[in-house]
Protein backbone atom coordinates (compact mmCIF):
# COMPACT_ATOMS: atom_id res chain seq x y z
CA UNK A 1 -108.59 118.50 24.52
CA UNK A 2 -106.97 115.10 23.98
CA UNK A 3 -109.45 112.45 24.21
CA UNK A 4 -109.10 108.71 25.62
CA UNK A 5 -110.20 105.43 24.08
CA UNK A 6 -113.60 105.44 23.11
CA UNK A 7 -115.58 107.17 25.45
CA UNK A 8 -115.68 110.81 24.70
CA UNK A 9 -116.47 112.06 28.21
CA UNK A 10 -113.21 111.81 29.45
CA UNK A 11 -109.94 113.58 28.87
CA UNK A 12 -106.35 112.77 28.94
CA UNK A 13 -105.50 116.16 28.51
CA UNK A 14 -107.17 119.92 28.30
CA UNK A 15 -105.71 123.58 28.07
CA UNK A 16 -107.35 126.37 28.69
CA UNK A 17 -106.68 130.20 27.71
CA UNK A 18 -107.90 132.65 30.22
CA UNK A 19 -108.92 136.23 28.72
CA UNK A 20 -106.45 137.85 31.84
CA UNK A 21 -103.46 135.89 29.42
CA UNK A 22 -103.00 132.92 31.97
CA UNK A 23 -103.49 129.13 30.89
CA UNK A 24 -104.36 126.19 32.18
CA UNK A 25 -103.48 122.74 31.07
CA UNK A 26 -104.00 119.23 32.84
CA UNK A 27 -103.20 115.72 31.90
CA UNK A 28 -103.24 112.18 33.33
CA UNK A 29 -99.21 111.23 33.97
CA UNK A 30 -100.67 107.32 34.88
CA UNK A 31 -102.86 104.86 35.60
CA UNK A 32 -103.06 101.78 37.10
CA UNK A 33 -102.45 98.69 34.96
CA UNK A 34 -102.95 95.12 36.37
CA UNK A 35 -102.94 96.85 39.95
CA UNK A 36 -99.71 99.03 39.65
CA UNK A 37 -99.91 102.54 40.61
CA UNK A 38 -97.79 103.84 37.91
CA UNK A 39 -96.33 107.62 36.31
CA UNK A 40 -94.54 107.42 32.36
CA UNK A 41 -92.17 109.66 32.23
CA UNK A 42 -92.35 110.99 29.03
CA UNK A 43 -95.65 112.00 30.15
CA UNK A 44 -93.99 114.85 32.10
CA UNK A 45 -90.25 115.80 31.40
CA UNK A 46 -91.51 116.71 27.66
CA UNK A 47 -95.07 117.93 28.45
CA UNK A 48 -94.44 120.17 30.72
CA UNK A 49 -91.64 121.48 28.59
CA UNK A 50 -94.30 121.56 25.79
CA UNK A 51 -96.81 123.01 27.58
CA UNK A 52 -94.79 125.70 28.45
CA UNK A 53 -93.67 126.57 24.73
CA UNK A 54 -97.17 126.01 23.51
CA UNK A 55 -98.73 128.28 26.08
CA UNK A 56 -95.84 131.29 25.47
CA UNK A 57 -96.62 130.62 21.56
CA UNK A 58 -100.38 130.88 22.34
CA UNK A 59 -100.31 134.05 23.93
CA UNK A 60 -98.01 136.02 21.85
CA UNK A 61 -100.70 135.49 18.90
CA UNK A 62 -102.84 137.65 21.54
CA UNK A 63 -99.94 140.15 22.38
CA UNK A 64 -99.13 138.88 25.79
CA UNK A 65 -95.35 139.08 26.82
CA UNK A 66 -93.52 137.95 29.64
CA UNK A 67 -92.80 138.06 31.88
CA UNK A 68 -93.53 134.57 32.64
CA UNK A 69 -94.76 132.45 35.47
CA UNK A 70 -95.20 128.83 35.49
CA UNK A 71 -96.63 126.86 38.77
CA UNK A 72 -96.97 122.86 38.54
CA UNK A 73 -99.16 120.72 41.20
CA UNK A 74 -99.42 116.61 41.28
CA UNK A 75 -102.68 116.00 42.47
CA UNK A 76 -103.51 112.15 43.60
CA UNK A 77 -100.16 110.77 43.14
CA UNK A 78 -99.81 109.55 46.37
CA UNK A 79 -98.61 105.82 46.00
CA UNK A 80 -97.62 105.71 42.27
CA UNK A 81 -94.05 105.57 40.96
CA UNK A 82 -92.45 106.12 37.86
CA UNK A 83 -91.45 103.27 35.57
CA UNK A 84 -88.04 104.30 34.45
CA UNK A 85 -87.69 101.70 31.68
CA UNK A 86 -86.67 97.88 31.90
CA UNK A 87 -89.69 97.52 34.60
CA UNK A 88 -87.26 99.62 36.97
CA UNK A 89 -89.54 101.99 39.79
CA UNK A 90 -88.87 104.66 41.56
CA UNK A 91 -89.83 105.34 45.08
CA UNK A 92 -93.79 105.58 45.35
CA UNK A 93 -94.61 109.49 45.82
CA UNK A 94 -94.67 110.47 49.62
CA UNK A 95 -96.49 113.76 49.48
CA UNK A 96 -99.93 114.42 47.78
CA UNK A 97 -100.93 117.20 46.54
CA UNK A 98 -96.88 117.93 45.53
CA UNK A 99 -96.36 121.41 44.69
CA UNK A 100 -93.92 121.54 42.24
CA UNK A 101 -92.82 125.17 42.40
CA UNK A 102 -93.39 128.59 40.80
CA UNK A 103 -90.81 129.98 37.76
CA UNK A 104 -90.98 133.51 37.18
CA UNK A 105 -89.10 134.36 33.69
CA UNK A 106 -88.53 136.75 30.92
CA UNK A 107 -87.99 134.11 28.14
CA UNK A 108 -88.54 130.44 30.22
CA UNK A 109 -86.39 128.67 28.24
CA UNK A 110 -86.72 124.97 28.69
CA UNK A 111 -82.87 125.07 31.43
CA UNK A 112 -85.25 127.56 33.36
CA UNK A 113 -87.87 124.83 34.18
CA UNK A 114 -84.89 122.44 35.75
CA UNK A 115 -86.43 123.34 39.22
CA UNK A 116 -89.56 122.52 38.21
CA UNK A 117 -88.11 118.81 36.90
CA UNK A 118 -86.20 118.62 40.38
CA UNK A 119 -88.78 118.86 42.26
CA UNK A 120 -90.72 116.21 40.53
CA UNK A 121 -87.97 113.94 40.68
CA UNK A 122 -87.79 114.47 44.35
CA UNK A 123 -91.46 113.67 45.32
CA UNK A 124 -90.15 110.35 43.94
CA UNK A 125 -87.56 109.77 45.82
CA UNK A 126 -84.58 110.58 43.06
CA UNK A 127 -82.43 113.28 43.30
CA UNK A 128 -82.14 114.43 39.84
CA UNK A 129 -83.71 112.95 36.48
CA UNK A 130 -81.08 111.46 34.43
CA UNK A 131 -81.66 113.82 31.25
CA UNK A 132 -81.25 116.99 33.82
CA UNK A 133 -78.07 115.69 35.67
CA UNK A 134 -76.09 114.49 32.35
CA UNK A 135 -76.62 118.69 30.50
């Protein structure tokens, strides 16, 4: 668990290992400085790519294998956008919750989580994230 500021009761992140060899893992992608509903990318394009590795490397300590399956959900995201740099926004997010897919894999490597990415990109209003569309 990754804690916020001062106050220990609250999170901006927690995993959790299941004893059936699933995890969970949550986090806070934004917030809402001086009024702006807004999402940091590097809050998502890298931890969910982490997340993913860290999870795999979890459960192999316990002898779980893939295959793997990954499935991502936004959850009150309705209204914020994400601040690509420079103060530029994207689109606010039309669709809350925003199901972001399921990825069943041997290996997920992260190229097998670009669906995943997509979709995020395209609650958003953007058809691709710049990272995904120049590899």
């Amino acid at each position: 668990m990754r804690r916020s500021g001062d106050d220990p009761r609250i999170a901006r992140a927690w995993s959790y290992n299941h004893r059936r060899g699933y995890v969970d893992h949550a986090w806070i992608i934004g917030g809402v400085p001086n009024g702006r509903h807004l999402i940091w990318r590097r809050y998502v394009e890298e931890a969910i790519i982490g997340a993913v590795r860290g999870s795999i490397t979890r459960l192999n300590n316990y002898g779980i294998d893939g295959p793997w399956v990954v499935m991502a959900t936004l959850i009150n995201v309705k209204g914020f956008a994400v601040i690509m740099g420079d103060d530029y926004l994207t689109d606010a997010a039309w669709q809350d919750p925003a199901f972001l897919g399921q990825i069943t894999d041997d290996h997920l490597a992260p190229a097998s989580l670009k669906p995943m990415l997509v979709a995020f990109w395209r609650v958003f209003g953007v058809d691709v994230s710049p990272e995904l569309s120049e590899g």
